[in-house]
C-alpha atoms as a PDB file:
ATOM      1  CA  UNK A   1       0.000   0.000   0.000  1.00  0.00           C
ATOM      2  CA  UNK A   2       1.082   3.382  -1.196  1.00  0.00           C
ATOM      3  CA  UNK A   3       2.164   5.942   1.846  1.00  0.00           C
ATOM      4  CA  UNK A   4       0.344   8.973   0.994  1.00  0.00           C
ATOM      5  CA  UNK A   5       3.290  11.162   1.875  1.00  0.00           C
ATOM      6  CA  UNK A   6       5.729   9.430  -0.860  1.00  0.00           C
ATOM      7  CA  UNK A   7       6.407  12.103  -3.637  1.00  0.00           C
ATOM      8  CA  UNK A   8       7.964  10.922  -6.838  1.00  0.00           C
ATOM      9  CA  UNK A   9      10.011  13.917  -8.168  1.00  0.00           C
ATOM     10  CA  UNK A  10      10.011  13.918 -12.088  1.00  0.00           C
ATOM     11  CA  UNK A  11      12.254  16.234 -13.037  1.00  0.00           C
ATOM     12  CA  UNK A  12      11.703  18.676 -15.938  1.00  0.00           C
ATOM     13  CA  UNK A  13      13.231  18.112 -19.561  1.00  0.00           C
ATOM     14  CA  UNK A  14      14.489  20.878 -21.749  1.00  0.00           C
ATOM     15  CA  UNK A  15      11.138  20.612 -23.536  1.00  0.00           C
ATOM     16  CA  UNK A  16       9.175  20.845 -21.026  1.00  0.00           C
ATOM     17  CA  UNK A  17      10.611  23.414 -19.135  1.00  0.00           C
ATOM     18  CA  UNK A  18      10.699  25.453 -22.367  1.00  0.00           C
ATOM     19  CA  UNK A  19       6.579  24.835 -23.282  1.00  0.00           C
ATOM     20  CA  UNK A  20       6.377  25.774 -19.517  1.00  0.00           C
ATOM     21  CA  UNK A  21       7.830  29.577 -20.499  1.00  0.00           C
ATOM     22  CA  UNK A  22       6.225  29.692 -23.531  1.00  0.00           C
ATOM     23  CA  UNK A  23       2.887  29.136 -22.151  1.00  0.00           C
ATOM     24  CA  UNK A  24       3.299  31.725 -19.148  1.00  0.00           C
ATOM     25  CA  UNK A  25       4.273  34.284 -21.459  1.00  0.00           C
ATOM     26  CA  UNK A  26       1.722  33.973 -23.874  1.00  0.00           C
ATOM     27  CA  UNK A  27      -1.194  33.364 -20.887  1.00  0.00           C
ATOM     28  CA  UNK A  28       0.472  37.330 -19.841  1.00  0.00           C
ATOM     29  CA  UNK A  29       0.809  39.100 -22.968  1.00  0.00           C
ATOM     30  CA  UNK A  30      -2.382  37.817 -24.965  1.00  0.00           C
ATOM     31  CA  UNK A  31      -5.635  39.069 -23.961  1.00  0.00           C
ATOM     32  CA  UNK A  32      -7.201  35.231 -24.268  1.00  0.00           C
ATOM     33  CA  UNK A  33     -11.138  35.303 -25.270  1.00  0.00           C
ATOM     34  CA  UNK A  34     -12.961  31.764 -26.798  1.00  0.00           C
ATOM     35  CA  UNK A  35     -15.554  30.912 -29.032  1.00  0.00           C
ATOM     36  CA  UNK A  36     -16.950  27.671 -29.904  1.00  0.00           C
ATOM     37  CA  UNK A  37     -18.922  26.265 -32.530  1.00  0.00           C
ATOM     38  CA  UNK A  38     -20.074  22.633 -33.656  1.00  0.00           C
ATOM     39  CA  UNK A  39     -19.720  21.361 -36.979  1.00  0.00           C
ATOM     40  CA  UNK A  40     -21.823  19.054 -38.818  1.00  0.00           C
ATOM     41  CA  UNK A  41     -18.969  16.919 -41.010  1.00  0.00           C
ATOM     42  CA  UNK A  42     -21.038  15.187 -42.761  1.00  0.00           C
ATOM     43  CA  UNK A  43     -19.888  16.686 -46.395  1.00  0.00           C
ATOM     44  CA  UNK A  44     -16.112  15.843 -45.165  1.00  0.00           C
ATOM     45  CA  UNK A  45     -17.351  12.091 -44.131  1.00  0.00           C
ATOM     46  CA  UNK A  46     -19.104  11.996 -47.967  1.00  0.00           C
ATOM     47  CA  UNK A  47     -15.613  12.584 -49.645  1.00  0.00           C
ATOM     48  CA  UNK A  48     -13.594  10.754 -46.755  1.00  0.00           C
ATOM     49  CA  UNK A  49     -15.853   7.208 -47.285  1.00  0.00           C
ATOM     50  CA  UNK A  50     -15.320   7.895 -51.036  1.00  0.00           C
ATOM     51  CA  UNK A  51     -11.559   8.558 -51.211  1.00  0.00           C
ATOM     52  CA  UNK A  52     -10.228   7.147 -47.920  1.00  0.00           C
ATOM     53  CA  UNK A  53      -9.345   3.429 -49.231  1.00  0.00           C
ATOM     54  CA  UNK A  54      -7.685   4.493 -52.293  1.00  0.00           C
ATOM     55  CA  UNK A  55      -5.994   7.292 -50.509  1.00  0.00           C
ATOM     56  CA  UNK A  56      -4.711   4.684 -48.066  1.00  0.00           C
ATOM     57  CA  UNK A  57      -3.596   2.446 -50.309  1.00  0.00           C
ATOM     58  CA  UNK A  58      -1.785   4.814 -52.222  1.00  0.00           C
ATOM     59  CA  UNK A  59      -0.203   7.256 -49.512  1.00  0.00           C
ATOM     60  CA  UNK A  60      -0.182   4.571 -47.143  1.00  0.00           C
ATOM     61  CA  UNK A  61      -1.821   6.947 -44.046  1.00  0.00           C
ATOM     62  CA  UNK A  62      -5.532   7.860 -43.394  1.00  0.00           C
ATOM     63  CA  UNK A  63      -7.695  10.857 -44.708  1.00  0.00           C
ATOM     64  CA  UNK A  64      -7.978  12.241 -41.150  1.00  0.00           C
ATOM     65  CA  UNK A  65     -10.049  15.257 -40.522  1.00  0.00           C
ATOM     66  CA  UNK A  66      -7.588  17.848 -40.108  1.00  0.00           C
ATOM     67  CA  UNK A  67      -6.716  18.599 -43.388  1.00  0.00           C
ATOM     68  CA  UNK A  68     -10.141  19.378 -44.427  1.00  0.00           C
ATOM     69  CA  UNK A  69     -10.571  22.006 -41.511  1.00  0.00           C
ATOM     70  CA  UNK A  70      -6.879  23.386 -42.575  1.00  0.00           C
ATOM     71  CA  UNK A  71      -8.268  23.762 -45.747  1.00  0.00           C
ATOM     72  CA  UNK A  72     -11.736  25.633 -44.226  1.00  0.00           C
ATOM     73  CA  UNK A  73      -9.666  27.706 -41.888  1.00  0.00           C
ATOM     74  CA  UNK A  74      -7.217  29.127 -45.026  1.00  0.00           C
ATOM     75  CA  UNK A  75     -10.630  29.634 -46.749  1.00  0.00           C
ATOM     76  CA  UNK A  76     -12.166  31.895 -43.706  1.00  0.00           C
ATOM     77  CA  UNK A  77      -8.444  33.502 -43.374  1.00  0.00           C
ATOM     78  CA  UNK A  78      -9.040  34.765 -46.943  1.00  0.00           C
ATOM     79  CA  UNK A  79     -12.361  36.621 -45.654  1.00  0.00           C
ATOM     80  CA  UNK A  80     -11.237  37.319 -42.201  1.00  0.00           C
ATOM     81  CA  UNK A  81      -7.393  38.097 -42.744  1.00  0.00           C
ATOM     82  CA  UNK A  82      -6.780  39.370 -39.323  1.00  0.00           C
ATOM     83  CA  UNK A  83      -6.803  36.286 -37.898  1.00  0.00           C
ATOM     84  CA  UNK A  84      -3.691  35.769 -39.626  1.00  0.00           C
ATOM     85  CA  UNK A  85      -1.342  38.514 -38.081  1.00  0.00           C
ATOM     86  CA  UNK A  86       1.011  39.899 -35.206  1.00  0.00           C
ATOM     87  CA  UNK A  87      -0.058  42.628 -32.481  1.00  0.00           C
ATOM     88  CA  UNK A  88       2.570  45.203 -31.603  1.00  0.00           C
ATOM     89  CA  UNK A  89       2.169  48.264 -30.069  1.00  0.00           C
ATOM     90  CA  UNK A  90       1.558  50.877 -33.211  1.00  0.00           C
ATOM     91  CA  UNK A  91      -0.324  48.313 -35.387  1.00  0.00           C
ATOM     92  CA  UNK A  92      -1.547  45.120 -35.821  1.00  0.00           C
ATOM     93  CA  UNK A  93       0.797  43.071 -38.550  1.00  0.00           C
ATOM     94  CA  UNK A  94      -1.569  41.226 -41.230  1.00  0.00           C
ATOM     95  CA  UNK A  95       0.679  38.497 -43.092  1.00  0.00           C
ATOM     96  CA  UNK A  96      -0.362  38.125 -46.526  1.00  0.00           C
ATOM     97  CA  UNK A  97       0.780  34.178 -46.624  1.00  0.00           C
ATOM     98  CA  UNK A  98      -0.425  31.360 -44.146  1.00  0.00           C
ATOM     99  CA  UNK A  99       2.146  29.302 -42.110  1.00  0.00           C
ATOM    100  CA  UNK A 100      -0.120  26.774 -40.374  1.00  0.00           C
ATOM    101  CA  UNK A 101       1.060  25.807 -37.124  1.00  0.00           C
ATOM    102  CA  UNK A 102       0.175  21.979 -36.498  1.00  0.00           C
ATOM    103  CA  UNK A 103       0.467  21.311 -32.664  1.00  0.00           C
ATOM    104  CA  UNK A 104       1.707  17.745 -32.354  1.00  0.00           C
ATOM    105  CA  UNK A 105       2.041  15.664 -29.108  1.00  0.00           C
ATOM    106  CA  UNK A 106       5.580  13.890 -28.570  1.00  0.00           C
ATOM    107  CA  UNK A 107       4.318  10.517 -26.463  1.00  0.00           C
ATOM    108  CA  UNK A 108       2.733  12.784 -23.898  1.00  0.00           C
ATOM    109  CA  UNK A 109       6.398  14.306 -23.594  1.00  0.00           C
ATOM    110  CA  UNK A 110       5.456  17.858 -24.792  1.00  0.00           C
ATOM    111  CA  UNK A 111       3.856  19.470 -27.871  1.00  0.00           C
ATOM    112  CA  UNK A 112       6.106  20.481 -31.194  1.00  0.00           C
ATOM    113  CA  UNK A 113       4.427  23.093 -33.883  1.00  0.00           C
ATOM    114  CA  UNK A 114       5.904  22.834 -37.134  1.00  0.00           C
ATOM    115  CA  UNK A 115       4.362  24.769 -39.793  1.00  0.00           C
ATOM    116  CA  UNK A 116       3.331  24.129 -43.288  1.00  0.00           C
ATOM    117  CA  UNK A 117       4.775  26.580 -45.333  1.00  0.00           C
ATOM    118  CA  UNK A 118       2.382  28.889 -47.669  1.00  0.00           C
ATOM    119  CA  UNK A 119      -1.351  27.049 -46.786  1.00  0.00           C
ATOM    120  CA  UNK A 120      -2.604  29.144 -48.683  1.00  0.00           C
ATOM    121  CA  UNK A 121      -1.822  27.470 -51.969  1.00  0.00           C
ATOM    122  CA  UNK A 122      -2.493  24.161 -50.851  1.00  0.00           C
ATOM    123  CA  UNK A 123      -5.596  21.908 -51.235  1.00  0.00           C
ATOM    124  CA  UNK A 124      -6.115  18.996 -49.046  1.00  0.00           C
ATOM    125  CA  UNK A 125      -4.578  16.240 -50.379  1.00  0.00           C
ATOM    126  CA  UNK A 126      -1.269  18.647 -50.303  1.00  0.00           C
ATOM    127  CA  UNK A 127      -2.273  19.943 -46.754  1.00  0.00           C
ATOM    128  CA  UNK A 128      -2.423  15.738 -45.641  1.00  0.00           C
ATOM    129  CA  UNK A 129       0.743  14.916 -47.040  1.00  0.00           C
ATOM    130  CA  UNK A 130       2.996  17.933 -45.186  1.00  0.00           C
ATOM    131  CA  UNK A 131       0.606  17.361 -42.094  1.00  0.00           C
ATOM    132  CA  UNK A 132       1.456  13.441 -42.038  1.00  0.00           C
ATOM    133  CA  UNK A 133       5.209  14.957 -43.438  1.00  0.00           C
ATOM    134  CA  UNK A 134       5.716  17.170 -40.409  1.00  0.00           C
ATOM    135  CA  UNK A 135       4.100  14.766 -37.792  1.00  0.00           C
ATOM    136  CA  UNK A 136       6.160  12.091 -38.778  1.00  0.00           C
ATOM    137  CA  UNK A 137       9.639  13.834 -38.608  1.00  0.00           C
ATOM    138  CA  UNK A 138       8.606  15.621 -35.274  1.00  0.00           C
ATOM    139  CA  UNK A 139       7.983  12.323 -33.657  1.00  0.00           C
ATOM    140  CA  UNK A 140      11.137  10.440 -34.885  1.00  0.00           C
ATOM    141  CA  UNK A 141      13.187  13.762 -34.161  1.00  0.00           C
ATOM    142  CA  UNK A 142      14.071  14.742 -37.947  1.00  0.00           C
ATOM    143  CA  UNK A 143      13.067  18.048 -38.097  1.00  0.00           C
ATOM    144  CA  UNK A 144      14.780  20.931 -39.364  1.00  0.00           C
ATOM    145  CA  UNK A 145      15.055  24.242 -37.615  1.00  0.00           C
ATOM    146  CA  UNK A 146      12.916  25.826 -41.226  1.00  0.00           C
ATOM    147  CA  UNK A 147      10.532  23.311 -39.816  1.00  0.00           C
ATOM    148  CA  UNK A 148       9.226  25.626 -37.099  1.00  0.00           C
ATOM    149  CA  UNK A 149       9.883  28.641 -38.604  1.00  0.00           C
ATOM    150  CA  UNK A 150       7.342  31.176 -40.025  1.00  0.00           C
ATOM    151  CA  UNK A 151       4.003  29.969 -38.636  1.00  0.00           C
ATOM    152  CA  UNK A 152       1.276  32.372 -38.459  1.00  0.00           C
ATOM    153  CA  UNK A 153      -1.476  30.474 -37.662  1.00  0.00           C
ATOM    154  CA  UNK A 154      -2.091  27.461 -35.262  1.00  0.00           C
ATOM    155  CA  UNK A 155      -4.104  24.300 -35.152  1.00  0.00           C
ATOM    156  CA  UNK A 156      -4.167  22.517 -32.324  1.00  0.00           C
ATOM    157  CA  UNK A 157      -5.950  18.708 -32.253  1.00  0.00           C
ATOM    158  CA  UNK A 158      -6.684  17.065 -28.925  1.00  0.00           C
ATOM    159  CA  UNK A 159     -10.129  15.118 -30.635  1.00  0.00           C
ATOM    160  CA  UNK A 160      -8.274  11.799 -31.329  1.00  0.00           C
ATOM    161  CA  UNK A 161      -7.363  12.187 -27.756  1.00  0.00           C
ATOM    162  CA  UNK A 162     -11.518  12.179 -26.995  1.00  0.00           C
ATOM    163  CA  UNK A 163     -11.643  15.680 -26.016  1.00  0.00           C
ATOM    164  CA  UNK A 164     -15.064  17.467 -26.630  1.00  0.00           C
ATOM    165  CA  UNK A 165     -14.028  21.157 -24.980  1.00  0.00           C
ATOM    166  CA  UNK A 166     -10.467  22.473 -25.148  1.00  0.00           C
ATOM    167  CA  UNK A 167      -9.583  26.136 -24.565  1.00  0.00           C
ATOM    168  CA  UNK A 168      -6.240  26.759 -26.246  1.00  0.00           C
ATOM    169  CA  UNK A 169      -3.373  29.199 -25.868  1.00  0.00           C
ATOM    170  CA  UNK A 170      -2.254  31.135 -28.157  1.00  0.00           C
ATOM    171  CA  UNK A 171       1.293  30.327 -30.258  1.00  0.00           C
ATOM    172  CA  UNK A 172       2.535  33.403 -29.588  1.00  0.00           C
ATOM    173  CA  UNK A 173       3.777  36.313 -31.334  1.00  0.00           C
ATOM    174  CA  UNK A 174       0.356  34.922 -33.015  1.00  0.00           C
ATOM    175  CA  UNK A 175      -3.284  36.366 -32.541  1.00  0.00           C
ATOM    176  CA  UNK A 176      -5.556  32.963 -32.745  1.00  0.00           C
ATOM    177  CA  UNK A 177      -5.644  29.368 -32.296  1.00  0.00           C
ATOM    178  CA  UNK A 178      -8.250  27.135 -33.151  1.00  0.00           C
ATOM    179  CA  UNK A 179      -8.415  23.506 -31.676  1.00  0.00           C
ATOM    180  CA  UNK A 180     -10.107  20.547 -33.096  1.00  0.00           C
ATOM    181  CA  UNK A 181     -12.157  18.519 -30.914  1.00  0.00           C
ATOM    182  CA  UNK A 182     -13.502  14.895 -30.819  1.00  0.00           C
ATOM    183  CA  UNK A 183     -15.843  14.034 -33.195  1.00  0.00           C
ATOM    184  CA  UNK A 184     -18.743  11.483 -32.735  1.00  0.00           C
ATOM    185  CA  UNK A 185     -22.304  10.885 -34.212  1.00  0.00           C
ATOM    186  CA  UNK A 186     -24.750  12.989 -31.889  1.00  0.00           C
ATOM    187  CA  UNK A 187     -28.742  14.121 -32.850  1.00  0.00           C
ATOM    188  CA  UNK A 188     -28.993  17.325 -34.325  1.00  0.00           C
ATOM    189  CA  UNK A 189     -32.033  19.303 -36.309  1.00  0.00           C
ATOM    190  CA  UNK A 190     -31.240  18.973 -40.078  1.00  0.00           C
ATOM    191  CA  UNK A 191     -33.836  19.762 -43.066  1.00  0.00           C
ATOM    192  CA  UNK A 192     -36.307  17.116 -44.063  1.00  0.00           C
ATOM    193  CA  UNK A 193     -36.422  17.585 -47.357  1.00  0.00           C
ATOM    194  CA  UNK A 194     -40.169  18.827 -47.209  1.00  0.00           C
ATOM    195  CA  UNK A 195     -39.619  21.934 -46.078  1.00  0.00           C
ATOM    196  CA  UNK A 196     -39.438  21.550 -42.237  1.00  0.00           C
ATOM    197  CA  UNK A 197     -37.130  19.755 -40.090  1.00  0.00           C
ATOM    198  CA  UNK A 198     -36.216  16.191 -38.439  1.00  0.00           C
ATOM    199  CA  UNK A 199     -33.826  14.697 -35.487  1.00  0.00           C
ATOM    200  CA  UNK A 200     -30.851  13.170 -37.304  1.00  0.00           C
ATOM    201  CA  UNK A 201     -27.698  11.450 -36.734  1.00  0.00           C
ATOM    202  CA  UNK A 202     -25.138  12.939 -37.525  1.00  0.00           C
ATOM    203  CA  UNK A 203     -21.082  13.694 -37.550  1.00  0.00           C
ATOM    204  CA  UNK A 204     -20.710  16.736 -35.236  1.00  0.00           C
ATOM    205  CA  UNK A 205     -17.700  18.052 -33.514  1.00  0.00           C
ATOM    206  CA  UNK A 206     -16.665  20.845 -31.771  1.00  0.00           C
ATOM    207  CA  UNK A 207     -14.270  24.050 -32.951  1.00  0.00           C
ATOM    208  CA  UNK A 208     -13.040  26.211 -30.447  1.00  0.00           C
ATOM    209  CA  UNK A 209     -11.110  29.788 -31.668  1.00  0.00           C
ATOM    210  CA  UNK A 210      -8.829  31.398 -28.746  1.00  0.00           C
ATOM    211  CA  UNK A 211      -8.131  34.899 -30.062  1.00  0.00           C
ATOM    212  CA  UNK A 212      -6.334  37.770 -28.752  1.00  0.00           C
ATOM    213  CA  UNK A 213      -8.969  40.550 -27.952  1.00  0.00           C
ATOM    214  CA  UNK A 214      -6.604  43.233 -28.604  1.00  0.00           C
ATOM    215  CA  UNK A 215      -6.204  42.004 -32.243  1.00  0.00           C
ATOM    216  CA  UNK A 216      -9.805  42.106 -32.655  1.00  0.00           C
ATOM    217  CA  UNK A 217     -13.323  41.728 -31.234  1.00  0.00           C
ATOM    218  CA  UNK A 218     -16.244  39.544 -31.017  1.00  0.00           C
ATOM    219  CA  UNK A 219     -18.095  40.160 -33.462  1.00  0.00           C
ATOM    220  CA  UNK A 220     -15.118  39.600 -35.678  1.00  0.00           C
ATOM    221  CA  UNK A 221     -14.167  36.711 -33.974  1.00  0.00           C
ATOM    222  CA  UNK A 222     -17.533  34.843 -34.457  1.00  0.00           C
ATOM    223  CA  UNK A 223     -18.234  35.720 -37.659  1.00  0.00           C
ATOM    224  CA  UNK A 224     -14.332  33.680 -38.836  1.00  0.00           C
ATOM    225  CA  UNK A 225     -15.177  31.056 -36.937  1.00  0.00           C
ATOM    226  CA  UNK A 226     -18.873  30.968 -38.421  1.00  0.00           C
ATOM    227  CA  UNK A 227     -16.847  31.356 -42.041  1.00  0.00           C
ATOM    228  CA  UNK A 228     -14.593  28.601 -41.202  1.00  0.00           C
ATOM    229  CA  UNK A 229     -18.404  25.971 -40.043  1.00  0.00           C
ATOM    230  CA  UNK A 230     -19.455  27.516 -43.578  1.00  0.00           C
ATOM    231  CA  UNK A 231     -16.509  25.937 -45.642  1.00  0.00           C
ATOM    232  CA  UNK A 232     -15.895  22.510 -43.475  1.00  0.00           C
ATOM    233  CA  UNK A 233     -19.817  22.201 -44.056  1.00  0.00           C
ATOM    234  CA  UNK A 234     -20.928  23.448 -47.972  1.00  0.00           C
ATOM    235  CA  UNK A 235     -17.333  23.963 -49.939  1.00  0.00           C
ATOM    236  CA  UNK A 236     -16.948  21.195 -52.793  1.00  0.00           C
ATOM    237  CA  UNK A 237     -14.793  19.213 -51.090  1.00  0.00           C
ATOM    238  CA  UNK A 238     -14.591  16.804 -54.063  1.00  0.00           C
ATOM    239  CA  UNK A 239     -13.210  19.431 -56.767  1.00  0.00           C
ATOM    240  CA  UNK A 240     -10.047  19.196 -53.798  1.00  0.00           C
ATOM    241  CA  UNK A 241      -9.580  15.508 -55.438  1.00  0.00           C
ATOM    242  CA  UNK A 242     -10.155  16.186 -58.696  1.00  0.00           C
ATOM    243  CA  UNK A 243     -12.997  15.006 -60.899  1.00  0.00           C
ATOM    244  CA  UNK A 244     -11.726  11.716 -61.140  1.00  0.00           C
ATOM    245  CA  UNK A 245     -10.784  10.558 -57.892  1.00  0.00           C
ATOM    246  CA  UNK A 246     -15.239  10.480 -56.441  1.00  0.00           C
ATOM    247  CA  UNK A 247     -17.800   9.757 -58.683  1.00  0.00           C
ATOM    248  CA  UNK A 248     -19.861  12.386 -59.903  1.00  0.00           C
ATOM    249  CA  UNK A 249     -23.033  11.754 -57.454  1.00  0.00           C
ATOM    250  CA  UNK A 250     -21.075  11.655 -54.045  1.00  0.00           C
ATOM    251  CA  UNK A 251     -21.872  14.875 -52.626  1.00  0.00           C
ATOM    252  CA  UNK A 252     -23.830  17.928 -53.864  1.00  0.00           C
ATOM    253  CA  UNK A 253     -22.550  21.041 -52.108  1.00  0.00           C
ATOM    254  CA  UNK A 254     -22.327  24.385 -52.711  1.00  0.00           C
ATOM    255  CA  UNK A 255     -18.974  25.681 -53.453  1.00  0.00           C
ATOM    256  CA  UNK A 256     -16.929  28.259 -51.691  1.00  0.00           C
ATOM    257  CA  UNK A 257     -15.287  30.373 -54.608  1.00  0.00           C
ATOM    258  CA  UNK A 258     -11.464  30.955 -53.215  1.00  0.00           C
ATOM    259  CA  UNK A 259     -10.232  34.352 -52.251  1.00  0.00           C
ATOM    260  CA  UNK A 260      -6.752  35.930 -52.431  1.00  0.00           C
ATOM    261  CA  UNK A 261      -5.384  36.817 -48.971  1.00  0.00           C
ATOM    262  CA  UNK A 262      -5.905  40.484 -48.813  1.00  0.00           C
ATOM    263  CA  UNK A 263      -2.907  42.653 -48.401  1.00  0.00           C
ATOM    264  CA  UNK A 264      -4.137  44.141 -45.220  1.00  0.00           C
ATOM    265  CA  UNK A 265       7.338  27.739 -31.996  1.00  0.00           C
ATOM    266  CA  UNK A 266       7.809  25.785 -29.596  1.00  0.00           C
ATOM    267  CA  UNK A 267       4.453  24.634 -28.422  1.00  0.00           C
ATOM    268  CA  UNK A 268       0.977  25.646 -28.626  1.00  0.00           C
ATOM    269  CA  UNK A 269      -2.106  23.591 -26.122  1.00  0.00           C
END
């Protein structure tokens, strides 16, 4: 039997002590405010049942979700470009390009964010292959210092973990962080078809967006988040593929036309 006044003393590692600083200084300088939102994936699931095997087979990882809401977030950065910038004291810094910050857990020894380089000209299958890329390297310990360099943006992805709520901190010198969350059938009001509206099943998971509120306000806030629920759950997700990888009846959605960005790490939770 365990004496209740044994301590086990597990000392800090480099990495940890280093996430530790980074996460105290951001928690002081940012002015951390959350919003939350749940998405109905059911027009990612369409393309994911559709191209998932062959994808499989031929990359020789899963379709995961996160490459799809990389994709939706670069879409909503496009409307909503100050998402995508750097507070300092005379003006808030809008970066034209997107370097996507992908938080990724170590075997529960810390959290590395390398960064996919230019987002904004990728589609998914391009954002899966650096995100599987990146992951990959950080966990067998072959990144390179351009790695981690540049990010501008984070995404942070406890779901796989099971969790439903996370509130994130911000990857400083960055202004917002968005964190994927679990996602598992659950009811939810959908159309009927008929003109009213019917309990359904359905794939729903939960976005939360940590933003700095002296970058920008609520209103703002909700509205890129709402843009970002908008893409994951209308934009032609097959046209990503190509014509030729789904058949022609798989989905019907409503496409998102893309939008140029407008010319206005060590770890991220």
């Amino acid at each position: 039997m365990a004496d209740v006044d044994e301590v086990v003393r597990v000392p800090h590692s480099t990495v940890r002590r280093r996430i530790a600083q980074h996460m105290i200084k951001s928690a002081a300088t940012s002015a951390h405010v959350y919003a939350m939102i749940d998405i109905d994936y059911g027009a990612v699931d369409d393309v994911r049942r559709q191209v998932g095997p062959q994808w499989r087979h031929e990359h020789g990882f899963g379709l995961t979700y996160l490459p799809f809401v990389a994709r939706a977030v670069a879409i909503a950065i496009a409307r909503y470009p100050q998402l995508n910038a750097r507070f300092t004291d005379d003006a808030l810094e809008v970066r034209r390009g997107i370097g996507l910050g992908i938080a990724v857990d170590v075997d529960f020894a810390g959290l590395v964010v390398p960064v996919v380089a230019n987002a904004h000209d990728l589609r998914v299958p391009d954002l899966a292959r650096a995100i599987d890329d990146l992951a990959g390297r950080t966990r067998s310990g072959a990144l390179r210092g351009a790695d981690v360099a540049g990010g501008t943006f984070t995404l942070s992805n406890p779901g796989p973990f099971g969790a439903r709520t996370t509130l994130p901190i911000i990857n400083q010198p960055q202004v917002a962080i968005i964190t994927v969350d679990a996602i598992a059938p659950r009811p939810a009001v959908v159309a009927d078809g008929a003109g009213g509206t019917c309990l359904a099943i359905r794939p729903i998971g939960n976005l939360t967006l940590g933003w700095d509120h002296r970058a920008f306000d609520g209103a703002y806030a909700a509205s890129a988040l709402s843009a970002v629920r908008e893409a994951l759950e209308t934009h032609d997700w097959r046209a990503e593929f190509g014509s030729a990888a789904i058949p022609a009846t798989a989905i019907p959605a409503t496409a998102i036309p893309d939008a140029p960005i407008p010319d206005a790490a060590i770890a991220a939770s």
